[in-house]
C-alpha atoms as a PDB file:
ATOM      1  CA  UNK A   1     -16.764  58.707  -7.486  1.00  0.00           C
ATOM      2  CA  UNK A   2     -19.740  57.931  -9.587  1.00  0.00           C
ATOM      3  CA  UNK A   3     -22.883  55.996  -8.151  1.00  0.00           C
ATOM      4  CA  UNK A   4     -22.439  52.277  -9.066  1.00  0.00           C
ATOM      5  CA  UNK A   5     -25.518  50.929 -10.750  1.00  0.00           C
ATOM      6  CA  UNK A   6     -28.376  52.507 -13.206  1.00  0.00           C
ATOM      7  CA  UNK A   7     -30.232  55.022 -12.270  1.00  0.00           C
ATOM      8  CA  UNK A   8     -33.959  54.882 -11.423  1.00  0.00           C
ATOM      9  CA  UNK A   9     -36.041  55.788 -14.643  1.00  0.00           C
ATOM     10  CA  UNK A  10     -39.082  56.213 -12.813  1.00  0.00           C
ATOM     11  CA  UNK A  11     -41.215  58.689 -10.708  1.00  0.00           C
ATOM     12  CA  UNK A  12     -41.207  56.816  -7.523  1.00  0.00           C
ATOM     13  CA  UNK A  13     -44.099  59.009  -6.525  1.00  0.00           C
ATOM     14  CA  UNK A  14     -46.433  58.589  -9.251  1.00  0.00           C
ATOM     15  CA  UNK A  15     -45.396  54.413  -9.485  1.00  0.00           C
ATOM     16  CA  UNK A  16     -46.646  54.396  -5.872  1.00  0.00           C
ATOM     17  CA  UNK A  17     -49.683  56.331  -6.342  1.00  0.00           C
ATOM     18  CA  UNK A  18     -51.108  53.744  -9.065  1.00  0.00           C
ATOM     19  CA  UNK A  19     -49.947  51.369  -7.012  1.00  0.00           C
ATOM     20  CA  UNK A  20     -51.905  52.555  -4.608  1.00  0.00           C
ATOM     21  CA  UNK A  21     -54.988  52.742  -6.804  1.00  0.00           C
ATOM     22  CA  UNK A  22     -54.526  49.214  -7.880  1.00  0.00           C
ATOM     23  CA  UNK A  23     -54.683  47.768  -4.562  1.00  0.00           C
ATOM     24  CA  UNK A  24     -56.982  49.751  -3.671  1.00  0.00           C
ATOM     25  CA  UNK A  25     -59.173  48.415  -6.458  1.00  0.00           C
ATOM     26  CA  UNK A  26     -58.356  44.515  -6.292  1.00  0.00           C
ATOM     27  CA  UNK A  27     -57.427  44.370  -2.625  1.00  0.00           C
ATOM     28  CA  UNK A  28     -53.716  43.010  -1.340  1.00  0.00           C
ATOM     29  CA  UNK A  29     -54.444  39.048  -2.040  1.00  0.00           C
ATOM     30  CA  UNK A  30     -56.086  39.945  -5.451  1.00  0.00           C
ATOM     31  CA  UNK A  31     -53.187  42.134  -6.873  1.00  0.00           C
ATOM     32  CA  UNK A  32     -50.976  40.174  -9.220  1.00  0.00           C
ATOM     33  CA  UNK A  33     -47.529  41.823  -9.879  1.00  0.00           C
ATOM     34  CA  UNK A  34     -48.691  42.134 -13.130  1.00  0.00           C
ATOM     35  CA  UNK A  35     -51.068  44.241 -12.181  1.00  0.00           C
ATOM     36  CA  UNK A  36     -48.907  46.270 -10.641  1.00  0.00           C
ATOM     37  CA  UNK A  37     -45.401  46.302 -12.848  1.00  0.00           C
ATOM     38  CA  UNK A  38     -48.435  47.264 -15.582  1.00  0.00           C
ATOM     39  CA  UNK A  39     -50.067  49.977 -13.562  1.00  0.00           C
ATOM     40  CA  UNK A  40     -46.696  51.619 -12.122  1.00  0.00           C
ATOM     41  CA  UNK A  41     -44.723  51.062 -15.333  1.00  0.00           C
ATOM     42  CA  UNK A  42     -41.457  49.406 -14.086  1.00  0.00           C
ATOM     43  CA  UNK A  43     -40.411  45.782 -14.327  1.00  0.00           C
ATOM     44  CA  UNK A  44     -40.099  43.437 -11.167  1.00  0.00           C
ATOM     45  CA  UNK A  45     -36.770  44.376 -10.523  1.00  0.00           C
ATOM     46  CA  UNK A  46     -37.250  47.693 -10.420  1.00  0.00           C
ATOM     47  CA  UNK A  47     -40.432  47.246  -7.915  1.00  0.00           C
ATOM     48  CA  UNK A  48     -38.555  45.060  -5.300  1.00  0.00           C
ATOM     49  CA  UNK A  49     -35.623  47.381  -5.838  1.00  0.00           C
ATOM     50  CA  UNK A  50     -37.349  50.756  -5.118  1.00  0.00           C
ATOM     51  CA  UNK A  51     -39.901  49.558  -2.341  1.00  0.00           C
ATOM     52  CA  UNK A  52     -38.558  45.699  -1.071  1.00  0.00           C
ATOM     53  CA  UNK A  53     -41.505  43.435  -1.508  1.00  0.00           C
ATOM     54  CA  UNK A  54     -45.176  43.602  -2.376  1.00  0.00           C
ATOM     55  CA  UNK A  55     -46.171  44.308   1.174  1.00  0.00           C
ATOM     56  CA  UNK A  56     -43.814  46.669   2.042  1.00  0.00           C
ATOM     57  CA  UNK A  57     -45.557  48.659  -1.363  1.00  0.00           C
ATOM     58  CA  UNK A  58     -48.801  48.279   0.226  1.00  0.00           C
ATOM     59  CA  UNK A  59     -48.265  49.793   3.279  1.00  0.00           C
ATOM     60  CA  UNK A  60     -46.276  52.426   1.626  1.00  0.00           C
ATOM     61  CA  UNK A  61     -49.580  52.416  -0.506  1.00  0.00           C
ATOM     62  CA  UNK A  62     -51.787  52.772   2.634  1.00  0.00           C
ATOM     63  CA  UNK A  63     -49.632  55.334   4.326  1.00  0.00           C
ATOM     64  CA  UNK A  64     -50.426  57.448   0.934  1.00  0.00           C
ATOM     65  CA  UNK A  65     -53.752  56.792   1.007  1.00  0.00           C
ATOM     66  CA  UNK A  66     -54.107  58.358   4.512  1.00  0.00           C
ATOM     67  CA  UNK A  67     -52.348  61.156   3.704  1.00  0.00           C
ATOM     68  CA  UNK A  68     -54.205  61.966   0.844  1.00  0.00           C
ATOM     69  CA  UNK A  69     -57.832  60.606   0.056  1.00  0.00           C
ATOM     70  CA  UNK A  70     -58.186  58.484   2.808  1.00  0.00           C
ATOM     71  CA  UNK A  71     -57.556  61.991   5.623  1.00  0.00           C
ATOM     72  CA  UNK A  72     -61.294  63.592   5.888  1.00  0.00           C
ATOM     73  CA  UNK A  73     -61.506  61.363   9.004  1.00  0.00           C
ATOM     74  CA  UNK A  74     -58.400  62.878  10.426  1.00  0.00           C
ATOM     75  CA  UNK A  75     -58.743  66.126   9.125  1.00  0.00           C
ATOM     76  CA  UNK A  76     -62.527  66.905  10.481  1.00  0.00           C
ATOM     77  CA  UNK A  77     -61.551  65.356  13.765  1.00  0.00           C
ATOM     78  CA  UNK A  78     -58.988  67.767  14.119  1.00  0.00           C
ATOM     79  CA  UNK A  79     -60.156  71.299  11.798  1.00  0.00           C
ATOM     80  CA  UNK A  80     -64.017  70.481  13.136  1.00  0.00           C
ATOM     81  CA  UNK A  81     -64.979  73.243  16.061  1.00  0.00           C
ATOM     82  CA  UNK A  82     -67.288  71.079  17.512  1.00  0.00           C
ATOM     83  CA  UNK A  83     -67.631  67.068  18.309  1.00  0.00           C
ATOM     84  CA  UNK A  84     -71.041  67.312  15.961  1.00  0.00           C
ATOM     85  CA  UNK A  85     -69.375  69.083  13.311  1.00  0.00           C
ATOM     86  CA  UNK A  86     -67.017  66.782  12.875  1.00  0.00           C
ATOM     87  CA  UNK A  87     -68.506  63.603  13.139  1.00  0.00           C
ATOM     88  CA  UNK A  88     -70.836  65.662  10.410  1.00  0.00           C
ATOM     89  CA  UNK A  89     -67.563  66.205   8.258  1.00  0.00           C
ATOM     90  CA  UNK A  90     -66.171  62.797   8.367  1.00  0.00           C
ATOM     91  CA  UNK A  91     -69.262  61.264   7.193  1.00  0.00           C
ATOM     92  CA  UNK A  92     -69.652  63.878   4.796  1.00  0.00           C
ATOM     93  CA  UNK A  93     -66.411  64.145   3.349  1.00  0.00           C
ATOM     94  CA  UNK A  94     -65.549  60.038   3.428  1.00  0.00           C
ATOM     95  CA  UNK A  95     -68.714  59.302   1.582  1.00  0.00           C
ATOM     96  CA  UNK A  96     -67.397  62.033  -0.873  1.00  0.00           C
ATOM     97  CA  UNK A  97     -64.129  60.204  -1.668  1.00  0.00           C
ATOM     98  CA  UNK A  98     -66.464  56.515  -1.588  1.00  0.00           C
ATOM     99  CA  UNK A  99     -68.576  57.708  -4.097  1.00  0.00           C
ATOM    100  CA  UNK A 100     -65.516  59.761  -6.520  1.00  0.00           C
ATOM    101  CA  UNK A 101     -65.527  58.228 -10.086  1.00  0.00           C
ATOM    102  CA  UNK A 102     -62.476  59.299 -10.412  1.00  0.00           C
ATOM    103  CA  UNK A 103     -60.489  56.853  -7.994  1.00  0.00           C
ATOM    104  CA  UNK A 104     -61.687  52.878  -7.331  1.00  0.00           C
ATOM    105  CA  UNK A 105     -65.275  53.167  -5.096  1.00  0.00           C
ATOM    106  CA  UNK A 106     -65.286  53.054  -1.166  1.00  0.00           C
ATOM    107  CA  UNK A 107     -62.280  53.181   1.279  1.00  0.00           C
ATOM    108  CA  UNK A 108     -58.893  51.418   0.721  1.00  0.00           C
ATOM    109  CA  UNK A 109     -58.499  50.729   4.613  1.00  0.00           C
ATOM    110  CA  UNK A 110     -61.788  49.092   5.053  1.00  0.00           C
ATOM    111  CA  UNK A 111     -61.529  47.001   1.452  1.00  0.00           C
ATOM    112  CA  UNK A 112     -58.144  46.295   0.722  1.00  0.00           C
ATOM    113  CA  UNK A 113     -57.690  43.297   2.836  1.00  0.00           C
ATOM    114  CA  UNK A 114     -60.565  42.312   4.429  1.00  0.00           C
ATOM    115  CA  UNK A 115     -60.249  38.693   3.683  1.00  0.00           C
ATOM    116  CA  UNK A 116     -56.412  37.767   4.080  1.00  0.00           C
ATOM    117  CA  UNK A 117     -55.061  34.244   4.033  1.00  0.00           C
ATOM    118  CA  UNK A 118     -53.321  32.484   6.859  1.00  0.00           C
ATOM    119  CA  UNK A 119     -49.760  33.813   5.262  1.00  0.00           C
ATOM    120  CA  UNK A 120     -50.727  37.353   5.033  1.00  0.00           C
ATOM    121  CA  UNK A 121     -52.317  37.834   8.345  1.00  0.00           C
ATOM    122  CA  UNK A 122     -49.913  40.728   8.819  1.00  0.00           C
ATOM    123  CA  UNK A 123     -51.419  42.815   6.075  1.00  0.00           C
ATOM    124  CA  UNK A 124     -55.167  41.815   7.604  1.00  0.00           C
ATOM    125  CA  UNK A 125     -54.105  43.214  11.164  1.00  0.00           C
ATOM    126  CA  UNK A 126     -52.456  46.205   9.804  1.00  0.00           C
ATOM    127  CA  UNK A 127     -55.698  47.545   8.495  1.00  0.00           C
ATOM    128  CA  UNK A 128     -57.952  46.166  11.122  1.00  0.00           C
ATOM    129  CA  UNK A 129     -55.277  48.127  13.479  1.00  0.00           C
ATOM    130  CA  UNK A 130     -56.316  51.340  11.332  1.00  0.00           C
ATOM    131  CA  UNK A 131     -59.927  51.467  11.701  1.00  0.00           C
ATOM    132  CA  UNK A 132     -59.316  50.937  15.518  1.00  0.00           C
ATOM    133  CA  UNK A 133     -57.855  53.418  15.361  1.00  0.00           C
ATOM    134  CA  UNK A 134     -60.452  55.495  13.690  1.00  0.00           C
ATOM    135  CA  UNK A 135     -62.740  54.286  16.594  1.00  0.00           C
ATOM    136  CA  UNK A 136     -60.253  55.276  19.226  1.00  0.00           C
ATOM    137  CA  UNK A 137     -60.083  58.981  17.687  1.00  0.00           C
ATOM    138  CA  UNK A 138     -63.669  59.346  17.472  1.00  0.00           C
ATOM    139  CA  UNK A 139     -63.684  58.804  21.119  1.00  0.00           C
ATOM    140  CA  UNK A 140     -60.705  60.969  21.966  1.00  0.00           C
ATOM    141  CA  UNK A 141     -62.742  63.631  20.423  1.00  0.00           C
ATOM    142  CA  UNK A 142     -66.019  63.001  22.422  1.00  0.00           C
ATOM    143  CA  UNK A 143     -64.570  62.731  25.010  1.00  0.00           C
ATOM    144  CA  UNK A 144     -63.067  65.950  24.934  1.00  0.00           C
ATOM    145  CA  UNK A 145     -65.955  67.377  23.749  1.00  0.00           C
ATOM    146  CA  UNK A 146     -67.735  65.860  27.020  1.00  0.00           C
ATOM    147  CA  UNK A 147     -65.165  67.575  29.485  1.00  0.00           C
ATOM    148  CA  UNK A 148     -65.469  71.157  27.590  1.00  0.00           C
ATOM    149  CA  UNK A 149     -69.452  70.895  28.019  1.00  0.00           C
ATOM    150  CA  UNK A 150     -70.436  70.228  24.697  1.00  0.00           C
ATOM    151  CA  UNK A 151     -71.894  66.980  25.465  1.00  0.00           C
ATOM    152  CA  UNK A 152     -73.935  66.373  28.371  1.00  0.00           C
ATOM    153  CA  UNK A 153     -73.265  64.656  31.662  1.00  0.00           C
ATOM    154  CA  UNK A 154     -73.618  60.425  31.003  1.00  0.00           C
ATOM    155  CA  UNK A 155     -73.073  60.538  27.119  1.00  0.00           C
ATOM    156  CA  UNK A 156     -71.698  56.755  26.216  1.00  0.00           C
ATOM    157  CA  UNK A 157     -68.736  57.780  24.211  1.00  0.00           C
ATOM    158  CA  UNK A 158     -67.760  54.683  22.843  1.00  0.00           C
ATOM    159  CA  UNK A 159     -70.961  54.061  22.331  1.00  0.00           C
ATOM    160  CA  UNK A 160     -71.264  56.867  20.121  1.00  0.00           C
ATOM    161  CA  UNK A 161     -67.730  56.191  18.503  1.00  0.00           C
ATOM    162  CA  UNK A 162     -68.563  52.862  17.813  1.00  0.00           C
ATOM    163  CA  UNK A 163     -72.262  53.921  15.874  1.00  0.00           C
ATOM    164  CA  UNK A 164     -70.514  56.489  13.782  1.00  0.00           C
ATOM    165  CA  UNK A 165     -67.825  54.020  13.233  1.00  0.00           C
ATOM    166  CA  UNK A 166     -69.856  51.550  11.792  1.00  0.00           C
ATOM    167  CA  UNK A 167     -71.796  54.092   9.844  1.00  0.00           C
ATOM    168  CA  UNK A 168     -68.619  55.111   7.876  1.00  0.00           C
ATOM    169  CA  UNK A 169     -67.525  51.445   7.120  1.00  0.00           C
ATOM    170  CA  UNK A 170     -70.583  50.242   6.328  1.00  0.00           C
ATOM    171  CA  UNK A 171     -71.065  53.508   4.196  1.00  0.00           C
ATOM    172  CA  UNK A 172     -67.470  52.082   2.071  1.00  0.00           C
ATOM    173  CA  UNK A 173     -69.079  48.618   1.714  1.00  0.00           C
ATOM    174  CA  UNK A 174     -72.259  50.335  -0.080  1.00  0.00           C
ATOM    175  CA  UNK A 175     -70.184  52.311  -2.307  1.00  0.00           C
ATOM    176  CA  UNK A 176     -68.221  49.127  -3.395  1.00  0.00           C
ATOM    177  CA  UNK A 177     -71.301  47.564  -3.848  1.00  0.00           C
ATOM    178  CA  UNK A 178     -72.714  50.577  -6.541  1.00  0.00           C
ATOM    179  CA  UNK A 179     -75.062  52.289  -4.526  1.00  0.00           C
ATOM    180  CA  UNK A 180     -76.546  55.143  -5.457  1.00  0.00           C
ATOM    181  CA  UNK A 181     -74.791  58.178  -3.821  1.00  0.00           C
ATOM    182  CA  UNK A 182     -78.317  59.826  -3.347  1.00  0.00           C
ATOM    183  CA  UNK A 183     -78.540  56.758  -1.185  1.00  0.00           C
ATOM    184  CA  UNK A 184     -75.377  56.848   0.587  1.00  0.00           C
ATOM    185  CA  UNK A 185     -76.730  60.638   1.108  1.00  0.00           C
ATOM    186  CA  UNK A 186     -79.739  59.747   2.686  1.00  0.00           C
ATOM    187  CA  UNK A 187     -77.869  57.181   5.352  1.00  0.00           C
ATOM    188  CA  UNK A 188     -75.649  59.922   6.218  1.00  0.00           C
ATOM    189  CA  UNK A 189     -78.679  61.955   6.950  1.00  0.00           C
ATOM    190  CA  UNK A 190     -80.404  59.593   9.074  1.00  0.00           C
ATOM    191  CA  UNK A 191     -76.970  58.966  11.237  1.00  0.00           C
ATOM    192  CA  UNK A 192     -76.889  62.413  11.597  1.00  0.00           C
ATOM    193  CA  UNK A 193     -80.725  62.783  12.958  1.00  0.00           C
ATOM    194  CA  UNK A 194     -79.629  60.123  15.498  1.00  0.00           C
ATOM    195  CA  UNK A 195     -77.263  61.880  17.378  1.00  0.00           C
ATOM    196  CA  UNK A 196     -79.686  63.726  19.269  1.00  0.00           C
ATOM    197  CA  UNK A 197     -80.680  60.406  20.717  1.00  0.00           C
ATOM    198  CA  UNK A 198     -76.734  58.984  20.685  1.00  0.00           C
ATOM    199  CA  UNK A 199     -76.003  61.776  22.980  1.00  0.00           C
ATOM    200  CA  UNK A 200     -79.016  62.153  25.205  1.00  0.00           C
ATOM    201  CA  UNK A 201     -79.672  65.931  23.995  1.00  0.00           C
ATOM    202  CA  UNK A 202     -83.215  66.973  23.076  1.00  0.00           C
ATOM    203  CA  UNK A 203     -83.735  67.135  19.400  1.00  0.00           C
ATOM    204  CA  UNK A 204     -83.365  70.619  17.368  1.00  0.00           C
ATOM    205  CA  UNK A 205     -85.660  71.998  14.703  1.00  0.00           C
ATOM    206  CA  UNK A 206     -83.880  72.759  11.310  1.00  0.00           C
ATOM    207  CA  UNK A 207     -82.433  70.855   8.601  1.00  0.00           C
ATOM    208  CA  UNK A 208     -79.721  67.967   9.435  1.00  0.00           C
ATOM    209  CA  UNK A 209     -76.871  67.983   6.395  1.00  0.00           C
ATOM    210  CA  UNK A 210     -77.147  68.055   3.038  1.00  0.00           C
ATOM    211  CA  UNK A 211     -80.091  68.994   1.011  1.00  0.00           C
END
């Protein structure tokens, strides 16, 4: 027996990817469904059809963006041999993706809802929930780092997680803003130089980074 109904003309897959890119860019409150039946080339129906309702898009949206642009954090935290290197890569690589003119500026997770009304609290605490989570994995990773011997004896590991986490938002808010990438660069530098300090380990002659 034949499917009832017409078929889906679209590319789900593509639709959801400029979705993606279009809340990424206006943030979920200032995304019209205009914007995005325009950007994903369907009509309403077809939107609510395929994905339910605006919100349920946008966290399909944000589940691609992890996977995808959004994973350097992820990916260094796990590839990385040591706790350095990879707070080194996910600096490194996040600041690569802020800064790509290729794709809306700075990090979908840290700008896409930021500032939600009362009725969309939801969406707020989704992505607040997600860059706890980035803080939590930054400390699952010292800490392991601290029981192989990497890091000595006393290192504050949240404290650390919580520095480097605030370095990589803050790093998305500058790239939003239009700062220079020479001068996102340089910050990345500097957070690096600290972690001498961060992790009570005397300080190393040679270059730090980039450049």
């Amino acid at each position: 027996m034949a499917e009832r109904g017409r078929p889906r003309t679209f590319d789900r897959a593509m639709a959801l990817r400029r979705a993606m890119e279009v809340f990424w860019e206006f943030g979920y409150e200032g995304t019209k469904l205009t914007d995005l039946t325009d950007a994903m080339g369907i009509n309403a129906t077809s939107l609510y059809g395929a994905f339910g309702s605006k919100e349920q898009l946008f966290q399909e949206a944000v589940e691609l963006y992890g996977s995808t642009v959004g994973s350097a954090t992820e990916r260094a935290l796990r590839e990385a041999p040591t706790a350095r290197d990879a707070v080194e890569a996910v600096l490194w690589g996040n600041i690569d993706a802020f800064a790509d003119p290729e794709t809306p500026s700075g990090c979908m997770i840290v700008l896409a809802a930021t500032n939600c009304s009362t009725r969309n609290r939801s969406v707020g605490e989704s992505l607040a929930q997600r860059r706890r989570d980035t803080v939590t994995a930054l400390e699952e990773r010292l800490r392991r780092a601290a029981g192989e011997g990497e890091l000595p004896t006393g290192t504050d590991v949240v404290a650390v997680a919580a520095f480097y986490a605030t370095v990589l938002h803050g790093l998305s808010v500058e790239a939003r803003d239009g700062v220079d990438p020479a001068n996102l660069e340089s910050a990345v530098r500097s957070a690096l130089a600290a972690w001498p300090l961060l992790v009570q380990e005397p300080a190393k002659s040679g270059r730090t980074g980039r450049g």
